[in-house]
C-alpha atoms as a PDB file:
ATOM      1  CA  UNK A   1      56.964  94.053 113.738  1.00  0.00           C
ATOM      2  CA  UNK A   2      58.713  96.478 111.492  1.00  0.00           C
ATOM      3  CA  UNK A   3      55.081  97.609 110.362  1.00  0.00           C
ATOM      4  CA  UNK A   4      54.346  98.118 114.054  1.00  0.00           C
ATOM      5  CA  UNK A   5      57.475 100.613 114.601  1.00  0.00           C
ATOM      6  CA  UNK A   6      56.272 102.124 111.027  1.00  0.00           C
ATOM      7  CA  UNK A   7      52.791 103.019 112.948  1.00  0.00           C
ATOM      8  CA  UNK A   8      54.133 104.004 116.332  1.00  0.00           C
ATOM      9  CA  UNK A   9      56.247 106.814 113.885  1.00  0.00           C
ATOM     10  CA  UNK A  10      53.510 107.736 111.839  1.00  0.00           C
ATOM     11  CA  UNK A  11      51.471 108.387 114.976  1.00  0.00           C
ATOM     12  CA  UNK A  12      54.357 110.460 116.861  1.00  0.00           C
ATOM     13  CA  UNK A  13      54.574 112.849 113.567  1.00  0.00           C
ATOM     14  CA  UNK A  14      50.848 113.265 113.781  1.00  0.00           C
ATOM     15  CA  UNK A  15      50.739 114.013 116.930  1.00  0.00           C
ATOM     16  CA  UNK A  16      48.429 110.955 118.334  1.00  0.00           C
ATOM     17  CA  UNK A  17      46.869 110.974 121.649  1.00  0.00           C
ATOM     18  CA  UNK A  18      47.857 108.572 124.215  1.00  0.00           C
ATOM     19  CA  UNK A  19      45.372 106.174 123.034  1.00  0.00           C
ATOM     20  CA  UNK A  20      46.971 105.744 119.966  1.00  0.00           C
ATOM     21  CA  UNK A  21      50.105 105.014 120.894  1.00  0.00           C
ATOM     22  CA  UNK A  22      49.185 102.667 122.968  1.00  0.00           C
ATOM     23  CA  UNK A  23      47.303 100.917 120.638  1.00  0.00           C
ATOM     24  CA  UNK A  24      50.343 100.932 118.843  1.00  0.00           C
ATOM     25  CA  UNK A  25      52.750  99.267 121.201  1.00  0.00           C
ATOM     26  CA  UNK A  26      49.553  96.261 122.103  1.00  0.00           C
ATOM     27  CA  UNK A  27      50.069  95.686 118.386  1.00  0.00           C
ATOM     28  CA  UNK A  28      53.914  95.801 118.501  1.00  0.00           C
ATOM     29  CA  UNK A  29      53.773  93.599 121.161  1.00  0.00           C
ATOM     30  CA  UNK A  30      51.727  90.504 119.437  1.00  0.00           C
ATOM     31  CA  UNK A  31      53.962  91.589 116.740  1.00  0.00           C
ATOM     32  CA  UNK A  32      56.731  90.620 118.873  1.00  0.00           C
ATOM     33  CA  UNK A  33      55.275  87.332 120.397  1.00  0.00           C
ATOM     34  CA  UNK A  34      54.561  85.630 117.216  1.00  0.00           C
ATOM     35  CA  UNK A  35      58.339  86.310 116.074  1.00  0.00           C
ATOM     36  CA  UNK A  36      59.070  84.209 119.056  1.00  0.00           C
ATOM     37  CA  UNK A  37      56.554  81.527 118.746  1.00  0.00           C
ATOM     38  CA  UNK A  38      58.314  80.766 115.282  1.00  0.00           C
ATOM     39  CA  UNK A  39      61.796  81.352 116.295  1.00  0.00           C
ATOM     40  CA  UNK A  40      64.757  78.283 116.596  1.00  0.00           C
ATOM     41  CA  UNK A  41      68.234  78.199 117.537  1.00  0.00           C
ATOM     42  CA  UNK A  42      70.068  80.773 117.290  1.00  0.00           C
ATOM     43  CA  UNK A  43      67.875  83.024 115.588  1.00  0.00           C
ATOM     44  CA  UNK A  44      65.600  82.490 118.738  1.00  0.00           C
ATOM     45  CA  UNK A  45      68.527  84.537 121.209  1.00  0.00           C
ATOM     46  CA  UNK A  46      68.712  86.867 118.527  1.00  0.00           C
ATOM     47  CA  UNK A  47      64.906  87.439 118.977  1.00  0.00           C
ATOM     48  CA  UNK A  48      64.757  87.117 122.717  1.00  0.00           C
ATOM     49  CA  UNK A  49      67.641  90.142 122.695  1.00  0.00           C
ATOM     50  CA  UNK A  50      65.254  91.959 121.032  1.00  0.00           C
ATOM     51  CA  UNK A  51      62.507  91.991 123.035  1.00  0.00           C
ATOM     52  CA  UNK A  52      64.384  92.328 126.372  1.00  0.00           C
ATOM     53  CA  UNK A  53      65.679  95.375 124.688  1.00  0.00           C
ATOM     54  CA  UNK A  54      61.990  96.584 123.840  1.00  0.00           C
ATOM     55  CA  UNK A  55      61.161  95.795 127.490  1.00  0.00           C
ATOM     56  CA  UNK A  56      64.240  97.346 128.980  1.00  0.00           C
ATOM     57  CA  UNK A  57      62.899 100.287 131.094  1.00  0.00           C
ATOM     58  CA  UNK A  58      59.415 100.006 129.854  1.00  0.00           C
ATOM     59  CA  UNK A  59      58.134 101.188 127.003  1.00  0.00           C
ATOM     60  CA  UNK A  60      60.829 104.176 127.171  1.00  0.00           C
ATOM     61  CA  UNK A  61      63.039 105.301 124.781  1.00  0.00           C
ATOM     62  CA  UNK A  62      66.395 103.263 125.394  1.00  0.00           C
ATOM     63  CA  UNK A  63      64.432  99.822 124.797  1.00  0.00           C
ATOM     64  CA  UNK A  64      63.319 101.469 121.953  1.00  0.00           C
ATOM     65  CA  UNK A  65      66.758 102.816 120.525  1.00  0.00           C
ATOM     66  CA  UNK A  66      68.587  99.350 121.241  1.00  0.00           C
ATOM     67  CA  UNK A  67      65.763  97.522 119.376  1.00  0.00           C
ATOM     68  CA  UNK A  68      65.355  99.771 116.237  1.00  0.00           C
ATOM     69  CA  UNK A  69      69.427  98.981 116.174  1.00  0.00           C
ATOM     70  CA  UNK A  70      69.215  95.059 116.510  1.00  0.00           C
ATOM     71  CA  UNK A  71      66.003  94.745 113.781  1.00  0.00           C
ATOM     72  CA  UNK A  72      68.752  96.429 111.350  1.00  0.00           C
ATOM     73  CA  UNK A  73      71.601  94.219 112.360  1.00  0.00           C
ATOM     74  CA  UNK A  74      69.054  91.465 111.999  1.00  0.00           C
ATOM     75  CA  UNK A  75      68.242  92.727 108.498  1.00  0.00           C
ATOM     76  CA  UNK A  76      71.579  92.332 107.731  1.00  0.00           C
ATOM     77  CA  UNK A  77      72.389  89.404 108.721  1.00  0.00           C
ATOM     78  CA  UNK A  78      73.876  89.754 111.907  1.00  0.00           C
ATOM     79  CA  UNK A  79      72.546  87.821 114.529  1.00  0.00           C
ATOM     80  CA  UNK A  80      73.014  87.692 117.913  1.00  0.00           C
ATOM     81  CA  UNK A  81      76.243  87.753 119.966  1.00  0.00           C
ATOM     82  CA  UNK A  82      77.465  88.853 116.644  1.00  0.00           C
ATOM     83  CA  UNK A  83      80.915  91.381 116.908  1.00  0.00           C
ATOM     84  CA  UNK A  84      84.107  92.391 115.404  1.00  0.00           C
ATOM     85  CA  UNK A  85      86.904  89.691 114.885  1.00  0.00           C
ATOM     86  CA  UNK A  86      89.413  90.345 117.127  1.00  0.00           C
ATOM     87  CA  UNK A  87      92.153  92.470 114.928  1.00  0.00           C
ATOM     88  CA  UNK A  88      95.495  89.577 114.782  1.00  0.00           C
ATOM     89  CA  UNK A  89      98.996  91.306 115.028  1.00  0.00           C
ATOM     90  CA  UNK A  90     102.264  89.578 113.375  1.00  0.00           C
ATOM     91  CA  UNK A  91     105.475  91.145 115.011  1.00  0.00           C
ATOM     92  CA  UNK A  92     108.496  91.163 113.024  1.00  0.00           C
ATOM     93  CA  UNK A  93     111.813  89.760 115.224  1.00  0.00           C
ATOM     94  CA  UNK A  94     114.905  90.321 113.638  1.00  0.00           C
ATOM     95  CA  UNK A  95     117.168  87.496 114.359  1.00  0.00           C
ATOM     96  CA  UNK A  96     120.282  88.009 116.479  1.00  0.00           C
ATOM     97  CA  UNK A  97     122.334  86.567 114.484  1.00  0.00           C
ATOM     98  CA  UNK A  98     123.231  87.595 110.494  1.00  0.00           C
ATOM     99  CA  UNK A  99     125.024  84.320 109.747  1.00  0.00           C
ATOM    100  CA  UNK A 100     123.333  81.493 107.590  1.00  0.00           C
ATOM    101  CA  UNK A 101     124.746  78.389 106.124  1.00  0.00           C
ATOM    102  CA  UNK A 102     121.906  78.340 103.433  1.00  0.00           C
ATOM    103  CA  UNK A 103     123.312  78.095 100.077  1.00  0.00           C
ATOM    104  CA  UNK A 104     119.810  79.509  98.364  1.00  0.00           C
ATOM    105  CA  UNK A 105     120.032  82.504 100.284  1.00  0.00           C
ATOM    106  CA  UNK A 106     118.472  84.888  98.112  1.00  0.00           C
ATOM    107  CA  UNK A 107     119.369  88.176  99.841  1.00  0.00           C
ATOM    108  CA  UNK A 108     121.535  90.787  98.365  1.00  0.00           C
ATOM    109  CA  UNK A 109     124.919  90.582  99.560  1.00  0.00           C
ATOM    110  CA  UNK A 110     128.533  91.866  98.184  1.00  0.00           C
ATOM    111  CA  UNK A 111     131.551  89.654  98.801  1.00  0.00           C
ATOM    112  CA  UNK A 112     134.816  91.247  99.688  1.00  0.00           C
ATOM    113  CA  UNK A 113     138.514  89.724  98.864  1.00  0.00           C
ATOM    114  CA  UNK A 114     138.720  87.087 102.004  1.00  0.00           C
ATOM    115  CA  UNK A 115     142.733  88.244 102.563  1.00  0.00           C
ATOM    116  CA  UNK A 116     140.935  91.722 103.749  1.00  0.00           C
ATOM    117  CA  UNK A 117     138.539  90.396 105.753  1.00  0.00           C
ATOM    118  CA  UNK A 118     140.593  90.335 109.026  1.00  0.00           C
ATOM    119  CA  UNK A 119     140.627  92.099 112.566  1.00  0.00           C
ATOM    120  CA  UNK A 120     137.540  92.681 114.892  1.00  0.00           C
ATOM    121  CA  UNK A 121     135.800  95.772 113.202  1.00  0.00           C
ATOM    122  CA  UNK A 122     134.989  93.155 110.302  1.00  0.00           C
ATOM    123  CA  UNK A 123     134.457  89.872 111.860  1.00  0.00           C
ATOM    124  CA  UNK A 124     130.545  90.472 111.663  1.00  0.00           C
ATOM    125  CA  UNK A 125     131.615  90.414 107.919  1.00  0.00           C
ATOM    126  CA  UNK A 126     133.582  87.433 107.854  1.00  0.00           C
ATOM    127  CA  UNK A 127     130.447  85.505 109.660  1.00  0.00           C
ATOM    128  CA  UNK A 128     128.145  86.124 106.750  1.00  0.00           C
ATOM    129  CA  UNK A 129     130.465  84.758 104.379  1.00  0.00           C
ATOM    130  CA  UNK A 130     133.104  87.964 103.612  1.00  0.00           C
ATOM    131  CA  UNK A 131     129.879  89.218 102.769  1.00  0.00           C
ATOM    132  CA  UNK A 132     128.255  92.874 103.652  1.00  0.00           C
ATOM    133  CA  UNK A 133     124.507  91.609 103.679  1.00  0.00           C
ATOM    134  CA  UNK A 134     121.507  93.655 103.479  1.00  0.00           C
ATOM    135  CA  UNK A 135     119.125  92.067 106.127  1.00  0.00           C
ATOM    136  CA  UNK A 136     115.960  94.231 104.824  1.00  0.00           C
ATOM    137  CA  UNK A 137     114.828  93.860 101.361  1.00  0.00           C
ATOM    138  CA  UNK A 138     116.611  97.180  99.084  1.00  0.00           C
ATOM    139  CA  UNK A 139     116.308  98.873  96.822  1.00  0.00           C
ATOM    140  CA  UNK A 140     117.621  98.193  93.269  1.00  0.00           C
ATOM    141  CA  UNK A 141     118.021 100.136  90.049  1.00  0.00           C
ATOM    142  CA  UNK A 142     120.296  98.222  87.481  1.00  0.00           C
ATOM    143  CA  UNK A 143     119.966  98.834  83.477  1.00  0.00           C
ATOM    144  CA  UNK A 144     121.984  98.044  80.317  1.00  0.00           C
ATOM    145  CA  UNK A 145     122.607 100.416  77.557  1.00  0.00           C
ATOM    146  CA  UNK A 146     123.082  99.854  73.357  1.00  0.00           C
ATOM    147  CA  UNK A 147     125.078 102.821  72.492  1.00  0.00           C
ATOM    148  CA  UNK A 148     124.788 103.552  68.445  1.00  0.00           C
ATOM    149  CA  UNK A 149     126.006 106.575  66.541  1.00  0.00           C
ATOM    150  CA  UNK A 150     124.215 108.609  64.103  1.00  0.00           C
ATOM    151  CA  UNK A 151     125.016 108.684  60.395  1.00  0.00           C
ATOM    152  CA  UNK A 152     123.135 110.738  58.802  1.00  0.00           C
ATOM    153  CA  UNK A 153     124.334 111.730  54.916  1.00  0.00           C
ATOM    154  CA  UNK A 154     122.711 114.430  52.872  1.00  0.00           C
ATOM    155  CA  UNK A 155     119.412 114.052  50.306  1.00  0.00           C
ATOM    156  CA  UNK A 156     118.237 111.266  52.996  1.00  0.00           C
ATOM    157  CA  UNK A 157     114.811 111.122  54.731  1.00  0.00           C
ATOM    158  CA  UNK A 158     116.130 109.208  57.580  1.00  0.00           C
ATOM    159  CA  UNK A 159     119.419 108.553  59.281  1.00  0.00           C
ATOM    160  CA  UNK A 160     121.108 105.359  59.656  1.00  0.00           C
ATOM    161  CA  UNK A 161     122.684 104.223  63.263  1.00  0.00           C
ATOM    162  CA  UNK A 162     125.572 102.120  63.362  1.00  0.00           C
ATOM    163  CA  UNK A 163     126.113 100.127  66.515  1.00  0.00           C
ATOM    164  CA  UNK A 164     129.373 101.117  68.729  1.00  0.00           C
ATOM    165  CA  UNK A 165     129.044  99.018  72.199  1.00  0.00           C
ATOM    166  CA  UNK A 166     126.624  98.071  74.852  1.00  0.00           C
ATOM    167  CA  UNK A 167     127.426  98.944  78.288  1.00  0.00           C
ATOM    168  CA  UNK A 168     126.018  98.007  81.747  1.00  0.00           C
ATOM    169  CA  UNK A 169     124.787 100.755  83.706  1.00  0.00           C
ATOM    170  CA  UNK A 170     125.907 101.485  87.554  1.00  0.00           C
ATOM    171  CA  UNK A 171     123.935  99.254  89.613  1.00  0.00           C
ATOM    172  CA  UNK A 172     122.662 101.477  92.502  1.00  0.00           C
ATOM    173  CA  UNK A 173     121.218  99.485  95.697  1.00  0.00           C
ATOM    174  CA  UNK A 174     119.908 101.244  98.797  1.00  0.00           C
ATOM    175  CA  UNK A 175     118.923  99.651 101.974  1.00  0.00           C
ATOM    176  CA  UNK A 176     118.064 100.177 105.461  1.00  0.00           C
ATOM    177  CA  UNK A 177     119.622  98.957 108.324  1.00  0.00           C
ATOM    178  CA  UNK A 178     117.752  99.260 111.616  1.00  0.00           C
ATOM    179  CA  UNK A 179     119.948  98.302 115.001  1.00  0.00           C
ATOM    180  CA  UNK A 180     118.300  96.375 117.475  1.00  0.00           C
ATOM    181  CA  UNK A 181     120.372  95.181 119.621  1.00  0.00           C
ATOM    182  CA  UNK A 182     124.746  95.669 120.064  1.00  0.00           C
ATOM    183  CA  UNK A 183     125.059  92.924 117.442  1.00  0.00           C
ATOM    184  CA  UNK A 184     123.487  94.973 114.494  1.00  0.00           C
ATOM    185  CA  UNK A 185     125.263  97.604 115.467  1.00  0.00           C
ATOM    186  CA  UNK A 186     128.446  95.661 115.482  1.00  0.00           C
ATOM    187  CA  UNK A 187     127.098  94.680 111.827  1.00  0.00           C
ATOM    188  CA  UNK A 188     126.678  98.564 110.738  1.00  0.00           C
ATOM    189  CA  UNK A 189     129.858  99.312 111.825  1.00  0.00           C
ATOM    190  CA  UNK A 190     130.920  96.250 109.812  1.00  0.00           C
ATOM    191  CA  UNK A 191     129.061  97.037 106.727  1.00  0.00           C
ATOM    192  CA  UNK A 192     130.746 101.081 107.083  1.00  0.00           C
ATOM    193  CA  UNK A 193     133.776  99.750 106.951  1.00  0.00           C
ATOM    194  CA  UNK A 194     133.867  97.377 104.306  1.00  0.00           C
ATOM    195  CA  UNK A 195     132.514  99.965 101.975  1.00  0.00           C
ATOM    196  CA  UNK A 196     135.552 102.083 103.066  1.00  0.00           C
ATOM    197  CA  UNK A 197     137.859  99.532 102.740  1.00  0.00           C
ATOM    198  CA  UNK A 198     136.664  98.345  98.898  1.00  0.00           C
ATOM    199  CA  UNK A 199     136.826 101.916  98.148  1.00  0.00           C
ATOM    200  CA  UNK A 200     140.364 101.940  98.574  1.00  0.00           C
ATOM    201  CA  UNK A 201     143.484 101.331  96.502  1.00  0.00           C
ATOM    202  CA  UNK A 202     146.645  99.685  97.916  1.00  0.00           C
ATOM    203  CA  UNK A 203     148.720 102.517  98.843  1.00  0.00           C
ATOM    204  CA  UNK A 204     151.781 103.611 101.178  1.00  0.00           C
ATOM    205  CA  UNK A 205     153.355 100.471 102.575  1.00  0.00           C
ATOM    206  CA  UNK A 206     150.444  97.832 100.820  1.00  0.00           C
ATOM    207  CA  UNK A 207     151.493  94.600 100.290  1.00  0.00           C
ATOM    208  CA  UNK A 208     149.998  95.094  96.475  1.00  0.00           C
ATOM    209  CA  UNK A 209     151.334  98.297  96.179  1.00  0.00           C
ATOM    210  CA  UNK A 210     150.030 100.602  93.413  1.00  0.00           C
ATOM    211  CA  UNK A 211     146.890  98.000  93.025  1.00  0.00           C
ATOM    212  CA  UNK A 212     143.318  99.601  92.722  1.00  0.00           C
ATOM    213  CA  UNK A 213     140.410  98.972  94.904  1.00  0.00           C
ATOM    214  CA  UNK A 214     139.624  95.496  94.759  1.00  0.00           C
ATOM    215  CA  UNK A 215     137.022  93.640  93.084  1.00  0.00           C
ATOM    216  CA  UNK A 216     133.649  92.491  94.773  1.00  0.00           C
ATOM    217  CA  UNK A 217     131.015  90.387  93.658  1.00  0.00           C
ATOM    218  CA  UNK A 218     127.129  91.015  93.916  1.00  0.00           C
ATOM    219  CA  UNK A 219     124.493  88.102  94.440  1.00  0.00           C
ATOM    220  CA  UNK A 220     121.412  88.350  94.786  1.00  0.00           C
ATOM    221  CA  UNK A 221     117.318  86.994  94.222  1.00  0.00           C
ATOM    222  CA  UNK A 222     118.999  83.879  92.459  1.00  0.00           C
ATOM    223  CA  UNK A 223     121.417  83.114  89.689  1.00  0.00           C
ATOM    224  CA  UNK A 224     118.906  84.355  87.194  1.00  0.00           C
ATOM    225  CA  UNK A 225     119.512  87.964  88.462  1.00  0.00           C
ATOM    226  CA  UNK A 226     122.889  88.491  90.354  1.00  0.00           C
ATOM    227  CA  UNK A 227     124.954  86.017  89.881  1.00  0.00           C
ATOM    228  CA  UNK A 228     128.974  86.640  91.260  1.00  0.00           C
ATOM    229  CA  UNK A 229     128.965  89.421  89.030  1.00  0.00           C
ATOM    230  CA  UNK A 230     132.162  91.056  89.178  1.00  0.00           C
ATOM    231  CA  UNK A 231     131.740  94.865  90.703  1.00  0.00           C
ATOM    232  CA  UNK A 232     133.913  97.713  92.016  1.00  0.00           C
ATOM    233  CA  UNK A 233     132.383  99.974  94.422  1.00  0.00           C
ATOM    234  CA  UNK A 234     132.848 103.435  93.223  1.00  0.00           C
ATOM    235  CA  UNK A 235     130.188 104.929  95.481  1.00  0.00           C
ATOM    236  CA  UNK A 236     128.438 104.589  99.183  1.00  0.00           C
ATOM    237  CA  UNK A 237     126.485 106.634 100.971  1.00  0.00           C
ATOM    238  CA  UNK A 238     125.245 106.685 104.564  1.00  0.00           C
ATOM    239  CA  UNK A 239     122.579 108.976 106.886  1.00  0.00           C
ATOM    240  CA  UNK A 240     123.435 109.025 110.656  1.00  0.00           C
ATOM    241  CA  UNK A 241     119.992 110.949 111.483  1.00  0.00           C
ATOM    242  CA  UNK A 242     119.497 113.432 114.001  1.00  0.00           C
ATOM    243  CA  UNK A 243     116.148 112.254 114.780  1.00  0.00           C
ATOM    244  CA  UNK A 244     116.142 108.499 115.935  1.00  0.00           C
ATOM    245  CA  UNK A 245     118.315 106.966 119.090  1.00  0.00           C
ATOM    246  CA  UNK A 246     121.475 105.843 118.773  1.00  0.00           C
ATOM    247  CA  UNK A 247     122.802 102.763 120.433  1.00  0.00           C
ATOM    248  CA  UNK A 248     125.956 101.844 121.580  1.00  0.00           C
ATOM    249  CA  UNK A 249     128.464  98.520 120.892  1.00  0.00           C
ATOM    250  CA  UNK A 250     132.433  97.942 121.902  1.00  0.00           C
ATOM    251  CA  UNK A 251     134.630  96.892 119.539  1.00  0.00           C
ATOM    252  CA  UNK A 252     137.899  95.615 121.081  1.00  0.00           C
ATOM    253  CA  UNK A 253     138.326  98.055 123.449  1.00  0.00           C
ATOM    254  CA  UNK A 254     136.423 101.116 121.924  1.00  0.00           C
ATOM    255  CA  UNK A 255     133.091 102.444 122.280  1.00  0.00           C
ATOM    256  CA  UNK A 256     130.919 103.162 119.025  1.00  0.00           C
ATOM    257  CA  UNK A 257     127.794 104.729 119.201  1.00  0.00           C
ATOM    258  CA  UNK A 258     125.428 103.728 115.739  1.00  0.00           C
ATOM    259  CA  UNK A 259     121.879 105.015 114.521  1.00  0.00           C
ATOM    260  CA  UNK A 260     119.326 102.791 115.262  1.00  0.00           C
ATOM    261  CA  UNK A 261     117.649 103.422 111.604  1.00  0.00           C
ATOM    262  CA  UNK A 262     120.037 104.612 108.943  1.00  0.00           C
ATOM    263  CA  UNK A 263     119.713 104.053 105.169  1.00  0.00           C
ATOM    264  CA  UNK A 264     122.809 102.566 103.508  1.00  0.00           C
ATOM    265  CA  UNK A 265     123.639 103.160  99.101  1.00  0.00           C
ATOM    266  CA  UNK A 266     125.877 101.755  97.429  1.00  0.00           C
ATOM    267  CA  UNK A 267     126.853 102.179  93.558  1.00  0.00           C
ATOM    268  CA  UNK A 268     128.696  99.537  92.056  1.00  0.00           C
ATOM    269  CA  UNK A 269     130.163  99.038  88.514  1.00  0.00           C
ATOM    270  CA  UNK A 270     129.759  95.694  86.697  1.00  0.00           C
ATOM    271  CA  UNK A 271     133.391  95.245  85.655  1.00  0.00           C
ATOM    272  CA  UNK A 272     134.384  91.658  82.967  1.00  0.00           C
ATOM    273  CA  UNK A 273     138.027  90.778  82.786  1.00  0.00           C
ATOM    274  CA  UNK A 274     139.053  90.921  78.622  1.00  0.00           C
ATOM    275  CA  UNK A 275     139.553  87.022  79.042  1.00  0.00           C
ATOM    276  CA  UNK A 276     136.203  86.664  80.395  1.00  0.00           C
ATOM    277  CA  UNK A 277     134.121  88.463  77.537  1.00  0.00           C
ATOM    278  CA  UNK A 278     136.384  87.261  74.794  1.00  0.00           C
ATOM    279  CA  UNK A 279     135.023  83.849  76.186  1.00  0.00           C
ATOM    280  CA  UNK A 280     130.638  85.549  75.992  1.00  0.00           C
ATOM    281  CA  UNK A 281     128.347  84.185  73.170  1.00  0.00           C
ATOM    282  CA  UNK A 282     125.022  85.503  72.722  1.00  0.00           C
ATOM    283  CA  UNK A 283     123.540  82.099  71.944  1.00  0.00           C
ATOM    284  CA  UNK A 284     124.494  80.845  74.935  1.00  0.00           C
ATOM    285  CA  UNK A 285     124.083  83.801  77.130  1.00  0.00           C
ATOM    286  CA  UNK A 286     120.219  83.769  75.659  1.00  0.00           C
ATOM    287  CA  UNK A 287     119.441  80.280  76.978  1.00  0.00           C
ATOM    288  CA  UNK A 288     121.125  81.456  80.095  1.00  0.00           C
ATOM    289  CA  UNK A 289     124.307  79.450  80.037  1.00  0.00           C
ATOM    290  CA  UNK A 290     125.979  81.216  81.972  1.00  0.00           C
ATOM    291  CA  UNK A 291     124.402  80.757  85.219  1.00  0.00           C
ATOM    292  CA  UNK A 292     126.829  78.385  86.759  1.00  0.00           C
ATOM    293  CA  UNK A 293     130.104  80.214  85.651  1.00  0.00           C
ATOM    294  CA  UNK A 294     132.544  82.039  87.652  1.00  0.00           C
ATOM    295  CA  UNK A 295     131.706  85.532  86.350  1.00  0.00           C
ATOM    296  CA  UNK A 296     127.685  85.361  85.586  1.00  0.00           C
ATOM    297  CA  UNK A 297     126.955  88.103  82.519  1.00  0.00           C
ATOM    298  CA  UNK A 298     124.244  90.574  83.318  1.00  0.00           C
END
């Protein structure tokens, strides 16, 4: 059959007579029947497409077009009926609700003092567990540092470094928060104001008065990575955008108005009580031992 096409070409370029052509097209055509006579299943609607397409409006071009395009689908394996899948979409719900009672949790999260974690504005707090939560996967840079000093004495070729402390660097997380709904806005406001409140020191007429801001702790992708490390918050930033819609929520009897996309970073300081590192042994910190304490090394 292809050979047929190949002639009926070869005799257009040439410029053929009539004859010719025709000639070509009783050839195409027995061409065309014996494909049928040996064709089964489903490769015999493939070929019966194919000549109802080479039949379609005679022997004129469109039958033509619509059968040179099937012999290369069939050439490729396509048969007929063949056709795109149908392109599946998975649509992302934020739940409603930011509280869990699942101990293995793995999201990052920063617990606040529970005596501060009182009054409306941070009850969305208090439901995840005194906890500001990121709900979206952040951001996090986190590093530890070996700090040596340089001795160097004359008529040497190299210096010598003697070791002075290690140090944990700032831990800097950054997240998006996207409101839906009034109760993630309720949580923004939530989250804004915890980060104000831990960045705070007990002042005025405090009950602690003269106390700094308080410590947090960070958890996070299992006990292998954050582990109630003890933090203070010396940093938070927020973007209110001018570009995206804002949505309102009432608190008590006020009416806030949040971003509905907003990226929220927060810089936090790994800080170890002087009991609990004279209590750290490298040993055991290497085998990770310290997973199930109260104050897990990083």
């Amino acid at each position: 059959m292809i050979n047929g096409f190949n002639q009926l070409l070869n005799a257009a370029v040439s410029g053929a007579t009539g004859a010719v052509v025709s000639k070509v097209f009783t050839g195409l055509g027995v061409d065309i029947e014996k494909i049928a006579n040996q064709s089964t299943g489903s490769s015999s609607d493939s070929t019966n497409a194919l000549i109802n397409a080479l039949l379609a409006s005679g022997a004129g071009s469109t039958g033509i077009g619509a059968a040179l395009r099937m012999i290369q689908n069939l050439q490729q394996g396509l048969g007929y009926g063949a056709a795109p899948e149908e392109p599946t979409f998975t649509k992302a719900i934020v739940k409603d609700d930011y509280t869990t009672s699942d101990t293995k949790d793995w999201r990052i999260k920063i617990t606040g003092p529970p005596e501060l974690m009182t009054g409306q504005i941070l009850q969305p707090i208090v439901n995840t567990q005194n906890s500001m939560l990121f709900p979206f996967t952040p951001t996090v840079i986190l590093g530890s540092t070996a700090n040596y000093s340089n001795i160097s004495p004359v008529h040497t070729n190299h210096p010598f470094y003697a070791y002075e402390n290690s140090q944990i660097q700032d831990i800097t997380i950054t997240g998006e928060f996207f409101s839906e709904n009034e109760t993630d806005a309720k949580y923004w406001v939530a989250c804004l104001h915890f980060l104000r409140t831990m960045t705070k020191m007990y002042y005025g007429k405090s009950d602690n008065l003269g106390s700094p801001p308080p410590v947090c702790r960070l958890n996070g992708y299992g006990k292998h990575v954050f582990n109630d490390i003890p933090v203070l918050i010396s940093n938070f930033t927020t973007d209110m955008p001018a570009d995206v819609d804002y949505i309102q929520c009432d608190i008590g009897n006020e009416t806030t108005f949040v971003p509905t996309q907003s990226i929220i970073t927060v810089t936090l300081i790994p800080n170890y009580a002087r009991s609990t590192q004279s209590q750290f042994s490298l040993e055991k910190f290497a085998k990770g031992g310290f997973i199930n304490t109260g104050e897990g090394f990083v």
